[in-house]
Protein backbone atom coordinates (compact mmCIF):
# COMPACT_ATOMS: atom_id res chain seq x y z
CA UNK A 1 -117.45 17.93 57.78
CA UNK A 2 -120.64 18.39 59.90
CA UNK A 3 -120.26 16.44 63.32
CA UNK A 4 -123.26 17.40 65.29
CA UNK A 5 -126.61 19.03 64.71
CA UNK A 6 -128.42 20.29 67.79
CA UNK A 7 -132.33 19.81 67.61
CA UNK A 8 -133.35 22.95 69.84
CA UNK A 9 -137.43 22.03 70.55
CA UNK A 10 -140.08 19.61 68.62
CA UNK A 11 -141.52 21.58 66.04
CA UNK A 12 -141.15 20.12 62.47
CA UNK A 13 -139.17 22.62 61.11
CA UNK A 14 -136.02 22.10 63.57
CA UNK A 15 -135.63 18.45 62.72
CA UNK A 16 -137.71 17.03 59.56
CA UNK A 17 -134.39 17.39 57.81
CA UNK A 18 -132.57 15.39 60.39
CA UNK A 19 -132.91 12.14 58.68
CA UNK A 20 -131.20 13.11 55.33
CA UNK A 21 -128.50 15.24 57.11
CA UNK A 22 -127.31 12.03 58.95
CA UNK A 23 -127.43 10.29 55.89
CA UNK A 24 -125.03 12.50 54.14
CA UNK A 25 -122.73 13.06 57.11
CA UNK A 26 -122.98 9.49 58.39
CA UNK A 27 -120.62 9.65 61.61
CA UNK A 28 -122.85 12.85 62.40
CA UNK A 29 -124.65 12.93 65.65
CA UNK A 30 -128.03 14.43 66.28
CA UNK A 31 -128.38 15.58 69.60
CA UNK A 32 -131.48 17.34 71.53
CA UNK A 33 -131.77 19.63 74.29
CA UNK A 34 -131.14 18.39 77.83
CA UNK A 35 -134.95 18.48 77.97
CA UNK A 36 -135.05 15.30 76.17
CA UNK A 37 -138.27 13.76 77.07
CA UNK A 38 -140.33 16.92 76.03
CA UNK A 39 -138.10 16.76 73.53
CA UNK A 40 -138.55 13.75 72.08
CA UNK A 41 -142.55 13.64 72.96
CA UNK A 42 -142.66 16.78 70.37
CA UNK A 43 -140.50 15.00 67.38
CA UNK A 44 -143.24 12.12 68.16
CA UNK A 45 -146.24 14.66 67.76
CA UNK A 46 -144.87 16.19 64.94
CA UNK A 47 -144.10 13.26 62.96
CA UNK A 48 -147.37 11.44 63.51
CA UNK A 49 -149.31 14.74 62.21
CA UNK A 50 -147.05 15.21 59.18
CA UNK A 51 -148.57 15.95 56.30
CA UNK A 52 -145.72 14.61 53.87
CA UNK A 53 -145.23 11.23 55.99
CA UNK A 54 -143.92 9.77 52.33
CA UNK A 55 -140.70 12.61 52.43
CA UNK A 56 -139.96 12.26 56.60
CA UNK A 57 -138.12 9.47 58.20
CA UNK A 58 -140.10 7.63 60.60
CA UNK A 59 -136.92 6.91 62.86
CA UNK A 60 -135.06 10.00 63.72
CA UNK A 61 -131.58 8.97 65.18
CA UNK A 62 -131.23 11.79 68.26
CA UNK A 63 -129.47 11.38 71.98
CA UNK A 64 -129.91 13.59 74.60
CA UNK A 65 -126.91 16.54 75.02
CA UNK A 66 -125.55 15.71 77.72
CA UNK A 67 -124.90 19.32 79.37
CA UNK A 68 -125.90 22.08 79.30
């Protein structure tokens, strides 16, 4: 059973599968690095420049990792 999946930095290819992996593994968490607001400004960038915006959720369900 997955529990957690770590998002490691804001590029597309670390997280666009986020959405469906929570899905499937619904008491999953997905956490980010403890740099969470560069972190999160990234997931923002990337989703709004998408080119498959049908196939990406538009809410990504992340929380900051708490240490490091």
């Amino acid at each position: 059973m997955l529990r957690t999946t770590y998002v490691t930095h804001g590029h597309g290819d670390h997280f666009f599968g986020l959405g469906a992996l929570l899905d499937r593994f619904p008491t999953a968490r997905g956490v980010a690095t403890a740099v969470w607001q560069a972190t999160r400004a990234g997931l923002a960038g990337q989703l709004a420049a998408s080119a498959l915006p049908e196939q990406i959720p538009e809410t990504l369900v992340t929380e900051p990792l708490q240490s490091d």
